[in-house]
Protein backbone atom coordinates (compact mmCIF):
# COMPACT_ATOMS: atom_id res chain seq x y z
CA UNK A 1 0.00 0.00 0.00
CA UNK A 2 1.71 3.41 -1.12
CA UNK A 3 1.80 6.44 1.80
CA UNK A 4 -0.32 8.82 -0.13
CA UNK A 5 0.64 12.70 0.23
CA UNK A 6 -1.15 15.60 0.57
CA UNK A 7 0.26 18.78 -0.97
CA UNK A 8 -0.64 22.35 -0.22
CA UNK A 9 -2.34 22.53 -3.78
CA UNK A 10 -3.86 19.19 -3.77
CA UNK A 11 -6.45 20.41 -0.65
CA UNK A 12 -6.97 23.62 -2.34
CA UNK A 13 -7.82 22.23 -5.56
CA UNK A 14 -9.79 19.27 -4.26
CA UNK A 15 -11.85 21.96 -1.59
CA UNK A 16 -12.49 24.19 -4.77
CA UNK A 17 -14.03 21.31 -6.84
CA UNK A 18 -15.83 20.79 -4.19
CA UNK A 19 -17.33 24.16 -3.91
CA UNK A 20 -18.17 24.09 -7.29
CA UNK A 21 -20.10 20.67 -6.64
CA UNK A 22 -21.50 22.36 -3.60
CA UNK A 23 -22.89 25.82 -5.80
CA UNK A 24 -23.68 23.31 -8.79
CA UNK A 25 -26.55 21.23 -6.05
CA UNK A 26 -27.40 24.81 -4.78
CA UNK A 27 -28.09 26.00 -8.92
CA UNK A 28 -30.08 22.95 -9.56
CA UNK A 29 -32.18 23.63 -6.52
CA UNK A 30 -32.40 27.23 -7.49
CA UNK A 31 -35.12 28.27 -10.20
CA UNK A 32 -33.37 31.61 -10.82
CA UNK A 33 -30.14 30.13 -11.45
CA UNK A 34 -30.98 26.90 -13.25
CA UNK A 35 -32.53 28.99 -16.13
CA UNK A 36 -29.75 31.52 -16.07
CA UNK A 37 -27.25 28.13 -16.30
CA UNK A 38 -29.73 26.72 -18.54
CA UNK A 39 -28.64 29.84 -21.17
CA UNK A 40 -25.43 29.04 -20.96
CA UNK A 41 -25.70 25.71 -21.95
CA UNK A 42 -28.00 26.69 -24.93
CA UNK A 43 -24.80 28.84 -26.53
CA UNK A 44 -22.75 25.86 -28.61
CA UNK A 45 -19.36 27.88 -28.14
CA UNK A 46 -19.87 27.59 -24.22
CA UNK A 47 -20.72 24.13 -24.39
CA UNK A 48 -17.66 22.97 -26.32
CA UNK A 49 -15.62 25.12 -24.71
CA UNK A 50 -17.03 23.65 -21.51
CA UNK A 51 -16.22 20.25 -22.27
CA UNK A 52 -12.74 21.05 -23.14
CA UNK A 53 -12.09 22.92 -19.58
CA UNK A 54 -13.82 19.58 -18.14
CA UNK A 55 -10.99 17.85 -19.68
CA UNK A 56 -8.52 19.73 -18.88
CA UNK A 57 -10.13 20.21 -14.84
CA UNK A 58 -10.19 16.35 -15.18
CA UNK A 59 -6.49 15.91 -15.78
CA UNK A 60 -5.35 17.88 -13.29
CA UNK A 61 -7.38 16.00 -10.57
CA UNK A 62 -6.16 13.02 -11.57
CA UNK A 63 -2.80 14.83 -11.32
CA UNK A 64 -3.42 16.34 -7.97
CA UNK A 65 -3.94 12.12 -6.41
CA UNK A 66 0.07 11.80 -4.83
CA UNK A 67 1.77 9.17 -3.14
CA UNK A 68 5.02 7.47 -2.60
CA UNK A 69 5.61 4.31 -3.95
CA UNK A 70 6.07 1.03 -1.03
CA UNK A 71 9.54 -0.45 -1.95
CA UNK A 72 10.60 -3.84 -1.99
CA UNK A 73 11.79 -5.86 1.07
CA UNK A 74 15.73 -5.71 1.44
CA UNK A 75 17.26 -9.13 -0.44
CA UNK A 76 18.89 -9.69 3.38
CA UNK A 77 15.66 -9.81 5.28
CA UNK A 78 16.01 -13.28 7.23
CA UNK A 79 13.02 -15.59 6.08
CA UNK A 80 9.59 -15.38 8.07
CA UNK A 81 10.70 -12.03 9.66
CA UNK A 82 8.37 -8.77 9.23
CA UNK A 83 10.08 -6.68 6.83
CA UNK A 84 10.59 -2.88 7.67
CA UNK A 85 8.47 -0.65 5.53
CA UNK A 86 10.12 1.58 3.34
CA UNK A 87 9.08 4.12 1.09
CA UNK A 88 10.13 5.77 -2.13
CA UNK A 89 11.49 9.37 -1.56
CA UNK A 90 9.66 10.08 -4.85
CA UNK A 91 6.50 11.25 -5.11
CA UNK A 92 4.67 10.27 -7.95
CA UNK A 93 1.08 10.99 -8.94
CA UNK A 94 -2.22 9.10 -10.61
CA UNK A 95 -1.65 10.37 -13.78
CA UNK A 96 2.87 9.63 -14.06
CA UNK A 97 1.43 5.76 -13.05
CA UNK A 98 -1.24 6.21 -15.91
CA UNK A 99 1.99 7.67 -18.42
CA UNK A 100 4.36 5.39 -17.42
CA UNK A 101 5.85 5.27 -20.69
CA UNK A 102 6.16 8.54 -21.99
CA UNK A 103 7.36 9.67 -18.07
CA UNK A 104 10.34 7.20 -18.30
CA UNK A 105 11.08 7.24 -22.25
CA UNK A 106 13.83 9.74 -21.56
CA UNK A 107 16.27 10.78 -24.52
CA UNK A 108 19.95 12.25 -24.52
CA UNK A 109 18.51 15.09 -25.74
CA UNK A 110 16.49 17.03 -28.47
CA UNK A 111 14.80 14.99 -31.04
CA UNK A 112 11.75 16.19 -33.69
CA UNK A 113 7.88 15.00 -33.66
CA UNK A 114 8.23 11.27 -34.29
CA UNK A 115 11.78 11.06 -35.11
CA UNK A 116 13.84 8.28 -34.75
CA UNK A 117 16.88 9.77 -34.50
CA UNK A 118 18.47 12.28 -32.92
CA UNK A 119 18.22 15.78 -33.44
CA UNK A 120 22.33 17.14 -32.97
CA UNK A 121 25.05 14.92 -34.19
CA UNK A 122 27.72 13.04 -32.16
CA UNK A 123 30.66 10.99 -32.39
CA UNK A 124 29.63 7.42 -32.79
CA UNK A 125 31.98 4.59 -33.65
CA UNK A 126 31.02 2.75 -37.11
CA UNK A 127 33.01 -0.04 -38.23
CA UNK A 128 35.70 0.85 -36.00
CA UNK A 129 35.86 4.31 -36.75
CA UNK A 130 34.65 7.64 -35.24
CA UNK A 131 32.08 9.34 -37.41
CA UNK A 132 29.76 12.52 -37.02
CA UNK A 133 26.15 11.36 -37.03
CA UNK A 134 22.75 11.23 -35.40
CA UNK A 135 22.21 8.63 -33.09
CA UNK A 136 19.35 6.34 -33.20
CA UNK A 137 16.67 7.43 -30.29
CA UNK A 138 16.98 4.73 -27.30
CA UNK A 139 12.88 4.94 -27.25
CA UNK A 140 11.22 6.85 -30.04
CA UNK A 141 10.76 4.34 -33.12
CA UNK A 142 13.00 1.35 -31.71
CA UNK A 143 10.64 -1.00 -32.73
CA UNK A 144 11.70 -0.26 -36.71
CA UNK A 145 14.94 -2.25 -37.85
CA UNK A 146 15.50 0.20 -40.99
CA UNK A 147 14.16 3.44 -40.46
CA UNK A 148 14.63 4.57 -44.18
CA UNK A 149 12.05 2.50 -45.39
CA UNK A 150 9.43 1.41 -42.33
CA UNK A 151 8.89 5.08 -40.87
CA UNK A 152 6.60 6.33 -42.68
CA UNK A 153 4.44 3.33 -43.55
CA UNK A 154 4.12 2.58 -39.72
CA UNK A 155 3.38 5.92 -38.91
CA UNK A 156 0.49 6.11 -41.62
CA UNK A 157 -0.66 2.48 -40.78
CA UNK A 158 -0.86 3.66 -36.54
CA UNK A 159 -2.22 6.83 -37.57
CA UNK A 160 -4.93 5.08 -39.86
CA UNK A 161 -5.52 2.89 -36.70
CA UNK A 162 -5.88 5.49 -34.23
CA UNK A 163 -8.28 7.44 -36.36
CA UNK A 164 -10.31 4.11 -36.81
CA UNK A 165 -11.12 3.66 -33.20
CA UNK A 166 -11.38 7.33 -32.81
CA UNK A 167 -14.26 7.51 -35.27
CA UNK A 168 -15.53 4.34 -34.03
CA UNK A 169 -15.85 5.40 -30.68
CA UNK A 170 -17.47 9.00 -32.00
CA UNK A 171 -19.86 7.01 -33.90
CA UNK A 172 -20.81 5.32 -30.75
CA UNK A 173 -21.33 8.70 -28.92
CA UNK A 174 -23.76 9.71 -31.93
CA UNK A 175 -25.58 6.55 -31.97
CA UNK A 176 -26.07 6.85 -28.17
CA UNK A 177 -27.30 10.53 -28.42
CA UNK A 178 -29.79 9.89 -30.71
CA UNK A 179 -31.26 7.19 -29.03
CA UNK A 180 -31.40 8.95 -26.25
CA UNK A 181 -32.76 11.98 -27.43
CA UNK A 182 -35.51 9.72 -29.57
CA UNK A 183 -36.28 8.02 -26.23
CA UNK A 184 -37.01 11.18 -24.52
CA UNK A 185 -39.31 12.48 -27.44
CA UNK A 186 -40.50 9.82 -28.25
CA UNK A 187 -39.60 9.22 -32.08
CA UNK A 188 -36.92 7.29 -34.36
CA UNK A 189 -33.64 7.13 -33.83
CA UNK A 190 -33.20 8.06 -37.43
CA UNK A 191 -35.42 10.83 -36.52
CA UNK A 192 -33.78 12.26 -33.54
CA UNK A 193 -30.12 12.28 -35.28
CA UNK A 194 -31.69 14.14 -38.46
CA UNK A 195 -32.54 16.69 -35.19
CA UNK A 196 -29.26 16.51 -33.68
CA UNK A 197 -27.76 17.46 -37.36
CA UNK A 198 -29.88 20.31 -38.28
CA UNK A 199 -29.79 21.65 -34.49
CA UNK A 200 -33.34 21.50 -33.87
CA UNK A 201 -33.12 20.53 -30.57
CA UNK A 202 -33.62 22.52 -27.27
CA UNK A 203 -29.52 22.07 -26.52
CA UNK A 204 -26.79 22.02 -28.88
CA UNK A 205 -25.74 18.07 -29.02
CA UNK A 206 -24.41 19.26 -32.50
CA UNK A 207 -21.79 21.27 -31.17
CA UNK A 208 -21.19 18.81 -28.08
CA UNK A 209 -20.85 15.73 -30.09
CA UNK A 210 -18.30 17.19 -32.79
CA UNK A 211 -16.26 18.54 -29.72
CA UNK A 212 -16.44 15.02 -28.09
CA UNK A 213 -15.34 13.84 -31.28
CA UNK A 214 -12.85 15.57 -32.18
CA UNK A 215 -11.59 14.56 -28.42
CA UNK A 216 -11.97 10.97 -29.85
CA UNK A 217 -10.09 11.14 -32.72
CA UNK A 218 -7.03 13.19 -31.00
CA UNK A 219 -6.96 10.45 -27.84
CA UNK A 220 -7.08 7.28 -30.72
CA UNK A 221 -4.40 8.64 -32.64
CA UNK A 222 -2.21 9.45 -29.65
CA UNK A 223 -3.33 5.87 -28.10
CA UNK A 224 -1.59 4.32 -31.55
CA UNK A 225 1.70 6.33 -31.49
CA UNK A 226 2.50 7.94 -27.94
CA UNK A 227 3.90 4.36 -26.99
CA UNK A 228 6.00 3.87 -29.89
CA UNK A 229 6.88 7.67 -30.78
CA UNK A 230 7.70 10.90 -29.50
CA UNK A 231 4.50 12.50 -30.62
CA UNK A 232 5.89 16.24 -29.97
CA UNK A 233 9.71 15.26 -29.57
CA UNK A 234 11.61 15.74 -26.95
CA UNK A 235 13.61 18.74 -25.06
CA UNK A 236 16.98 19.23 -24.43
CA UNK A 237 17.16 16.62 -21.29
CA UNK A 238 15.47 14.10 -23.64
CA UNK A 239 12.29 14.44 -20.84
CA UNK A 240 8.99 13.84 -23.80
CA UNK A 241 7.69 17.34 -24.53
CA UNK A 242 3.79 15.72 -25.04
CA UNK A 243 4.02 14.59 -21.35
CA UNK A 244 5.27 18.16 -19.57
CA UNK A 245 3.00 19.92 -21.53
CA UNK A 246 -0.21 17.40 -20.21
CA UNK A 247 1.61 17.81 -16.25
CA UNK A 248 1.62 21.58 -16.57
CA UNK A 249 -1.93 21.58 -17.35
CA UNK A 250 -2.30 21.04 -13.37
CA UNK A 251 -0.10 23.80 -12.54
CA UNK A 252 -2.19 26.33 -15.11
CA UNK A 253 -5.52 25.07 -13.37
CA UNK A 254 -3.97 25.57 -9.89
CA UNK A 255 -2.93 28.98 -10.37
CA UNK A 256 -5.78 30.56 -12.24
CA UNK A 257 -8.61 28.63 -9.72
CA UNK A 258 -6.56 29.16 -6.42
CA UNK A 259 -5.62 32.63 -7.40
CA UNK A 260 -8.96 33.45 -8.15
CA UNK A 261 -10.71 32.42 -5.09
CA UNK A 262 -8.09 34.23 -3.27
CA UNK A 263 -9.07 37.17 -4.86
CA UNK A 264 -12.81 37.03 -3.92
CA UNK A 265 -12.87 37.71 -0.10
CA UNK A 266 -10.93 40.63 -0.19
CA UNK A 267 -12.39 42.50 -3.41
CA UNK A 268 -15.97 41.01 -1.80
CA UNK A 269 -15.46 42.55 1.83
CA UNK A 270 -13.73 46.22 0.48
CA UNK A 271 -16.17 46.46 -2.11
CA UNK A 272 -19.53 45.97 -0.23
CA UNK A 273 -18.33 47.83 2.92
CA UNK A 274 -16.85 50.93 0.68
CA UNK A 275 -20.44 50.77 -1.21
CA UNK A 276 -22.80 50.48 1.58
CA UNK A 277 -21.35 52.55 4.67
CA UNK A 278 -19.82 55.55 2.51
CA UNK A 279 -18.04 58.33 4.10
CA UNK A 280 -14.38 57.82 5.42
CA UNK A 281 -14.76 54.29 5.21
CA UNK A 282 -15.37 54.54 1.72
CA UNK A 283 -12.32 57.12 1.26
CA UNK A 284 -10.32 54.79 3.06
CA UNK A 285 -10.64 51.84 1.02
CA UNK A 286 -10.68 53.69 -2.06
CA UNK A 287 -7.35 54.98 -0.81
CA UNK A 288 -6.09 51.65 -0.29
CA UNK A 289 -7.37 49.75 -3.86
CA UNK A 290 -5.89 53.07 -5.82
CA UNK A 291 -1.76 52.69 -3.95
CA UNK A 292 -2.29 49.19 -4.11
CA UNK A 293 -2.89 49.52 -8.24
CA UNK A 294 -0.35 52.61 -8.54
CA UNK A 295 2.64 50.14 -7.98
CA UNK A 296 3.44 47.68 -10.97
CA UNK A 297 1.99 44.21 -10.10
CA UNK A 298 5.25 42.62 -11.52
CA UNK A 299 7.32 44.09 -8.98
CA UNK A 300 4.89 43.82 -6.43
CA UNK A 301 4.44 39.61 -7.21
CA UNK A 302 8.24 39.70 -7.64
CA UNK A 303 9.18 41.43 -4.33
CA UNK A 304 6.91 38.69 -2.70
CA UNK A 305 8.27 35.70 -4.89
CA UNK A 306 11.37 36.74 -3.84
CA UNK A 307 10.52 36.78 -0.20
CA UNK A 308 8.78 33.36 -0.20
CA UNK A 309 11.87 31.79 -1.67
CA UNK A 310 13.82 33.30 1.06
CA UNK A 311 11.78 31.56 3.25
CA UNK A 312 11.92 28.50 1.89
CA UNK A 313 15.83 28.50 1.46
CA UNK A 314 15.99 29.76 5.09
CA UNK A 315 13.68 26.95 6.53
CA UNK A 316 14.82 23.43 4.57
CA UNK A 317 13.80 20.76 7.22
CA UNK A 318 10.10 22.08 6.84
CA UNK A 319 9.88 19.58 3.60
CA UNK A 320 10.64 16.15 3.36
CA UNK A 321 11.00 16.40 -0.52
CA UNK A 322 12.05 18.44 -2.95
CA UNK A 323 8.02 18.32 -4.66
CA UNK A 324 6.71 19.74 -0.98
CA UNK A 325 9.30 22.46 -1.35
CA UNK A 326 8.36 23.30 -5.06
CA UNK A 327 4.46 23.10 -4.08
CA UNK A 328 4.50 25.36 -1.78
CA UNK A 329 6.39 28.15 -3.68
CA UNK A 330 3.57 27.52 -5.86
CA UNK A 331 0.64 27.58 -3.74
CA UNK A 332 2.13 30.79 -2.26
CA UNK A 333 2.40 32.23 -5.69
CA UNK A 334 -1.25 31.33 -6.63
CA UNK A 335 -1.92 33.31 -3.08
CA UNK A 336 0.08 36.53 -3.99
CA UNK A 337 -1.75 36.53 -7.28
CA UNK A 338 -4.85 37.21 -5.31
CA UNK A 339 -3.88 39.03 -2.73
CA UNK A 340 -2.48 41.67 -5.42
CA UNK A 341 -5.44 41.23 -7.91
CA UNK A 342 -8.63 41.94 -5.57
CA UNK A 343 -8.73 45.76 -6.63
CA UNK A 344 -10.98 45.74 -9.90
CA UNK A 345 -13.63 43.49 -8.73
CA UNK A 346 -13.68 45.50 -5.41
CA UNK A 347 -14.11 48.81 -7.51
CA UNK A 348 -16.98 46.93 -9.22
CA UNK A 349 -18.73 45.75 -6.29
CA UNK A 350 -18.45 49.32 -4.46
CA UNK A 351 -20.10 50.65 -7.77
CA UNK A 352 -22.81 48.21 -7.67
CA UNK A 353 -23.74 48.48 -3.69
CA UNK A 354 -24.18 52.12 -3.74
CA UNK A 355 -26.72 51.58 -6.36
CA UNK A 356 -28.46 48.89 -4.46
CA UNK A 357 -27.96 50.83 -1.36
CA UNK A 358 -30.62 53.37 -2.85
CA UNK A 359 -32.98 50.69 -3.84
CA UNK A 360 -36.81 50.37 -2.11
CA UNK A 361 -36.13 47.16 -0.34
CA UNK A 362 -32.62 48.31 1.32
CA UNK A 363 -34.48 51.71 2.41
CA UNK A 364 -37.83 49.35 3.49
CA UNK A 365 -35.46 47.09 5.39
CA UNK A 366 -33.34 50.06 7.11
CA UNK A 367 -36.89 51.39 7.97
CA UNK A 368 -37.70 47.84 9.82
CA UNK A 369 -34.60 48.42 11.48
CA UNK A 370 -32.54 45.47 10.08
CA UNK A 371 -29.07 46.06 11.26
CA UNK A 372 -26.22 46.77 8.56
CA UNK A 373 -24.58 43.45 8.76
CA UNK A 374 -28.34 42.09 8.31
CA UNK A 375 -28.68 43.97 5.33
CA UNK A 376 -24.99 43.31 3.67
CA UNK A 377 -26.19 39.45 3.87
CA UNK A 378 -29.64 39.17 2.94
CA UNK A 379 -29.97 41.85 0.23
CA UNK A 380 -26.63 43.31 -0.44
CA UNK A 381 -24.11 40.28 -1.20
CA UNK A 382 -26.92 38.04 -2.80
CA UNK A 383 -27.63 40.99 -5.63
CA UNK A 384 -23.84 41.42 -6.27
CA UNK A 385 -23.02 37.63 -6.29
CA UNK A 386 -23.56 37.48 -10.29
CA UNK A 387 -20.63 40.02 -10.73
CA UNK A 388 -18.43 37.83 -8.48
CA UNK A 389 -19.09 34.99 -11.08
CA UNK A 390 -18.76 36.59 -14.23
CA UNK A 391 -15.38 38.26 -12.88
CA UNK A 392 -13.84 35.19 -11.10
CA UNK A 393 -14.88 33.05 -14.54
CA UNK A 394 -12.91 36.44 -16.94
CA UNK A 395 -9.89 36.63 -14.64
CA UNK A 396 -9.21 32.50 -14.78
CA UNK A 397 -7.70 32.95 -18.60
CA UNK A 398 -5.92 36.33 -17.00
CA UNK A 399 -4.12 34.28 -13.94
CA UNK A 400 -2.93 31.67 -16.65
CA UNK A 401 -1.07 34.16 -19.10
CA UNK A 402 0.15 35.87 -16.25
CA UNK A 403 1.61 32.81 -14.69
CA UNK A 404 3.43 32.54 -18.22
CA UNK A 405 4.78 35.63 -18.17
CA UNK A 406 6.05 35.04 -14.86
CA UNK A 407 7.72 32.31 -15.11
CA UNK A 408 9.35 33.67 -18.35
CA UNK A 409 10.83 36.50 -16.24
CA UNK A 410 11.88 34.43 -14.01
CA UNK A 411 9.82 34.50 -10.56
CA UNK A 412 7.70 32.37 -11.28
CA UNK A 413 6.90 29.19 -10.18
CA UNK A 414 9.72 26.56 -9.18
CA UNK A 415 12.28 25.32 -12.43
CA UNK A 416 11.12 21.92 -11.27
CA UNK A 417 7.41 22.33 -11.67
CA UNK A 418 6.45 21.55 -15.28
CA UNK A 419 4.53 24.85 -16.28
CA UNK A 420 3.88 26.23 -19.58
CA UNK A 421 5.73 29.53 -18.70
CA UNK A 422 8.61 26.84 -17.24
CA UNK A 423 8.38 25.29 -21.02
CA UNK A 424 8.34 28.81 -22.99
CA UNK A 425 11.27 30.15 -20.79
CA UNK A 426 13.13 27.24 -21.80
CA UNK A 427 12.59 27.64 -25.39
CA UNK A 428 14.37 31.29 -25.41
CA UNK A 429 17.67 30.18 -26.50
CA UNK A 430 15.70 26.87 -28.50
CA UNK A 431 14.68 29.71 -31.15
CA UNK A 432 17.74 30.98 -31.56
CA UNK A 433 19.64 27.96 -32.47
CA UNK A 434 20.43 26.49 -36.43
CA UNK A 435 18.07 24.66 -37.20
CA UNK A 436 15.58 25.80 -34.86
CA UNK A 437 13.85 23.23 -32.14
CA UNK A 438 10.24 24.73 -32.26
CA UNK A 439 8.50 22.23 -30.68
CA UNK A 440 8.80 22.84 -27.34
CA UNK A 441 7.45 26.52 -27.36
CA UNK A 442 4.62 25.48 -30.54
CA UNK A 443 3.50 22.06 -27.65
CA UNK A 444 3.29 24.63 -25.02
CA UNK A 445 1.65 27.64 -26.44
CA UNK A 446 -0.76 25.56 -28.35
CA UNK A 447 -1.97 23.65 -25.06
CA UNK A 448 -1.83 27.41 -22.91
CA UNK A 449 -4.38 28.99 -25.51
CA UNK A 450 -6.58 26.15 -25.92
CA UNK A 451 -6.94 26.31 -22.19
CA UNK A 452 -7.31 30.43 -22.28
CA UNK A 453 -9.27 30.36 -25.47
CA UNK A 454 -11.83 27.72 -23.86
CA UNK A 455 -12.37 29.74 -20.47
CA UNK A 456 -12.49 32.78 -22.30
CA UNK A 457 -15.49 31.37 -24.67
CA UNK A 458 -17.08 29.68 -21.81
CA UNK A 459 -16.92 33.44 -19.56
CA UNK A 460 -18.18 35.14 -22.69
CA UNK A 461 -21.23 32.63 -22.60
CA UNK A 462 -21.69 33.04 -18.56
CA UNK A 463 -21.55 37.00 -18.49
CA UNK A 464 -24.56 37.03 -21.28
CA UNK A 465 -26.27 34.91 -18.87
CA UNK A 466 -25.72 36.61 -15.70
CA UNK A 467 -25.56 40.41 -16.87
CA UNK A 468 -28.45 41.38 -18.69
CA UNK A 469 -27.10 44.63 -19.73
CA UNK A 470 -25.23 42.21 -21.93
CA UNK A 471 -27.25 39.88 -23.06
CA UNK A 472 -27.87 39.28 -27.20
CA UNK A 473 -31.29 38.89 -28.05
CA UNK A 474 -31.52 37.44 -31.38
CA UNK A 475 -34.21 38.80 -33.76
CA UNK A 476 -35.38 37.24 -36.29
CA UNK A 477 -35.52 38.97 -39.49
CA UNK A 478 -39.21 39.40 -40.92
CA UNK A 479 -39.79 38.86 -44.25
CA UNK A 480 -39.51 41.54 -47.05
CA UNK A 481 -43.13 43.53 -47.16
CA UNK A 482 -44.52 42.06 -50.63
CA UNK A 483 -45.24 44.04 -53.74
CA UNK A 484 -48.65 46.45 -53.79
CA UNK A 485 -50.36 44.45 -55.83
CA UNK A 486 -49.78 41.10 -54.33
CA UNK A 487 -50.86 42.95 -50.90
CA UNK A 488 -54.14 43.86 -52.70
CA UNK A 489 -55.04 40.70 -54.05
CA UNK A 490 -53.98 39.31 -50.54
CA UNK A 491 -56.18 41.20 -48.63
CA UNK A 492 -59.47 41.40 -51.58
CA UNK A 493 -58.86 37.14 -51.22
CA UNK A 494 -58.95 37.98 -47.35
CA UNK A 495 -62.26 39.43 -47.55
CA UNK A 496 -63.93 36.89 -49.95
């Protein structure tokens, strides 16, 4: 049995998913917020791009599930006597067990997208003599005997394989739509996927289906060649690029989720007290949110980075292991990030109380002599709590770049946490080399925006649910007024 671990960011994480599980029973229960949810699920951008961030949200749980491995009795333990437990001083996760292969499959160094060989030359011995060339990879594409003539071929005959269960398993998810969907109305199954396809449905299963299988088709194809290949190459340690990229997907989730509920009680508690009591209280916090946004917030999150990592090098016995000592420079970070970033929600907030402060039913309850903190709970903080979500869903895709840029300054997280900013820092002196290795910054910027582009679709879809200032209404067009005489003969047919 392994001695599972509990990192800083593994609580957080697991106590915000369960928040979200917690508000998600609460919206169900709620008729005012199951139809606003129900709009947002009605947009086909949000729900693909909601799917996606599932994904993604998925991966890093599994990611966030540590433990160290039991190891093997010692060979001189006398027979029948209880062995002395031992563990691993590495801490491994659910998801390096699940990517076993791609975790160890480490190189010498740099090699391209399915290569075989490696990408800088060296001095091999051939026939007895020393010779410039590039060495075959120890992993990637061992299973081919001549590389000159079975690459290719193998890679088209996997790819053609991958593809095959891919669409096979997307023609499942079709085939079980529409039979579900015909159940539930009540008609064919031919029927109800002629209704999926035009999108004459109440939900968009179009839009859901082609994301899921899209998600089939990538997963088949990398099921047929991640074990065999080095799907995005490899970096200059020879570590698979593929696999950092999919472990810094945890560390882009932490930040922008644990930095954004850090933000929230701050900007919520400044913002409704400036808004509701006014006067120098009001002056003082307004005082406070404008120093705290005159000073840069780079050198305000560096001056703290800097101070946390004196901290940590000050105080080593405080970790057993070198991942606890990385975590927590990272669950600090994630802090800082909120700590420094609660000013524009609190502006909006303060905005938004003194308007409900004037209302009929704040004046009606002040009248009944409701106390202030009464009032802040039961009709203050539940009118404001749709700005909270629209901001803390906008400023997830915010907390992500700026963890990139971060990191690519260098006070960001820890060089051992895989990160995209970690991965783009690293590529600096990549682009500047002849030829040029561009797969480690291409893997990591095209994971980073499918992540930001995804949140930022799905927050588009929420705030047009939430704020009706911005909502779309869609009108349809009427149809061009017909010709005078056709109107005549309408309306003389009318009157027969």
């Amino acid at each position: 049995m392994p001695k599972f671990v509990f990192l800083a960011t593994d609580i957080a994480l697991f106590a915000i998913l369960l928040g979200i599980a917690l508000y998600a029973r609460h919206a169900v229960r709620s008729v005012n917020l199951r139809q606003t949810w129900s709009q947002v699920l009605k947009n086909p951008s949000a729900v693909s791009a909601g799917l996606v961030l599932l994904l993604f949200f998925a991966i890093a749980t599994i990611d966030s599930v540590h433990f160290r491995p039991r190891l093997p009795p010692a060979a001189d333990t006398p027979a029948g006597a209880a062995a002395p437990v031992a563990y691993s001083t590495r801490t491994l996760s659910l998801l390096d067990v699940l990517l076993t292969g791609p975790r160890e499959s480490v190189e010498r160094t740099y090699s391209v997208p399915l290569g075989t060989h490696q990408f800088s030359k060296e001095s091999i011995l051939v026939d007895g003599k020393m010779v410039r060339e590039f060495p075959r990879l120890a992993y990637g594409g061992r299973h081919l005997k001549d590389t000159t003539t079975e690459w290719l071929p193998d890679v088209l005959t996997r790819s053609a394989v991958g593809l095959a269960f891919g669409g096979a398993a997307a023609a499942l998810l079709w085939g079980l739509a529409a039979w579900r969907l015909g159940r539930r109305e009540e008609q064919g199954t031919g029927a109800a996927f002629g209704a999926i396809w035009r999108g004459h449905t109440l939900y968009p299963w179009k839009a859901a289906l082609l994301t899921l299988s899209v998600m089939a088709l990538i997963a088949g194809w990398l099921a047929a060649l991640w074990p065999h290949y080095h799907v995005m190459g490899t970096d200059q340690t020879g570590n698979d690029v593929l696999f950092q990229a999919i472990k810094s997907i945890r560390t882009a989730v932490v930040i922008g989720s644990l930095a954004t509920l850090a933000t929230l009680p701050l900007a919520m508690l400044f913002g409704v007290l400036a808004g509701y009591f006014k006067g120098w209280v009001d002056d003082l916090i307004q005082y406070l949110y404008t120093v705290l946004s005159s000073i840069p917030s780079v050198l305000l999150i560096s001056a703290f980075v800097l101070l946390i990592q004196v901290f940590i090098d000050k105080n080593p016995t405080l970790f057993e292991t070198g991942l606890e000592r990385a975590d927590v420079r990272l669950f600090l970070l994630a802090v800082v990030l909120g700590i420094t970033g609660w000013a524009q929600l609190a502006r909006l907030l303060r905005a938004e109380t003194l308007k409900l402060g004037e209302l009929d039913f704040v004046q009606a309850a002040r009248a009944f002599g409701v106390s202030d903190v009464g009032i802040m709970r039961r009709h203050i903080l539940p009118n404001v709590m749709h700005i909270v979500v629209i901001v803390a869903v906008l400023d997830f895709s915010g907390l992500v770049l700026y963890e990139a840029v971060l990191s690519y300054v260098g006070v960001g997280v820890d060089p051992s946490t895989n990160s995209f900013g970690t991965m783009i820092n690293g590529a600096r002196n990549e682009m500047s080399r002849d030829p040029v290795v561009w797969w480690n910054l291409m893997t990591a910027f095209g994971f980073m925006v499918t992540l930001v582009l995804s949140m930022t679709l799905f927050s588009s879809a929420v705030r047009e649910a939430f704020d009706p200032r911005a909502r779309s209404f869609r009108v349809r067009r009427l149809p061009p007024p017909a010709p005078a005489s056709t109107a005549t003969a309408s309306t003389s047919a009318a009157k027969a």
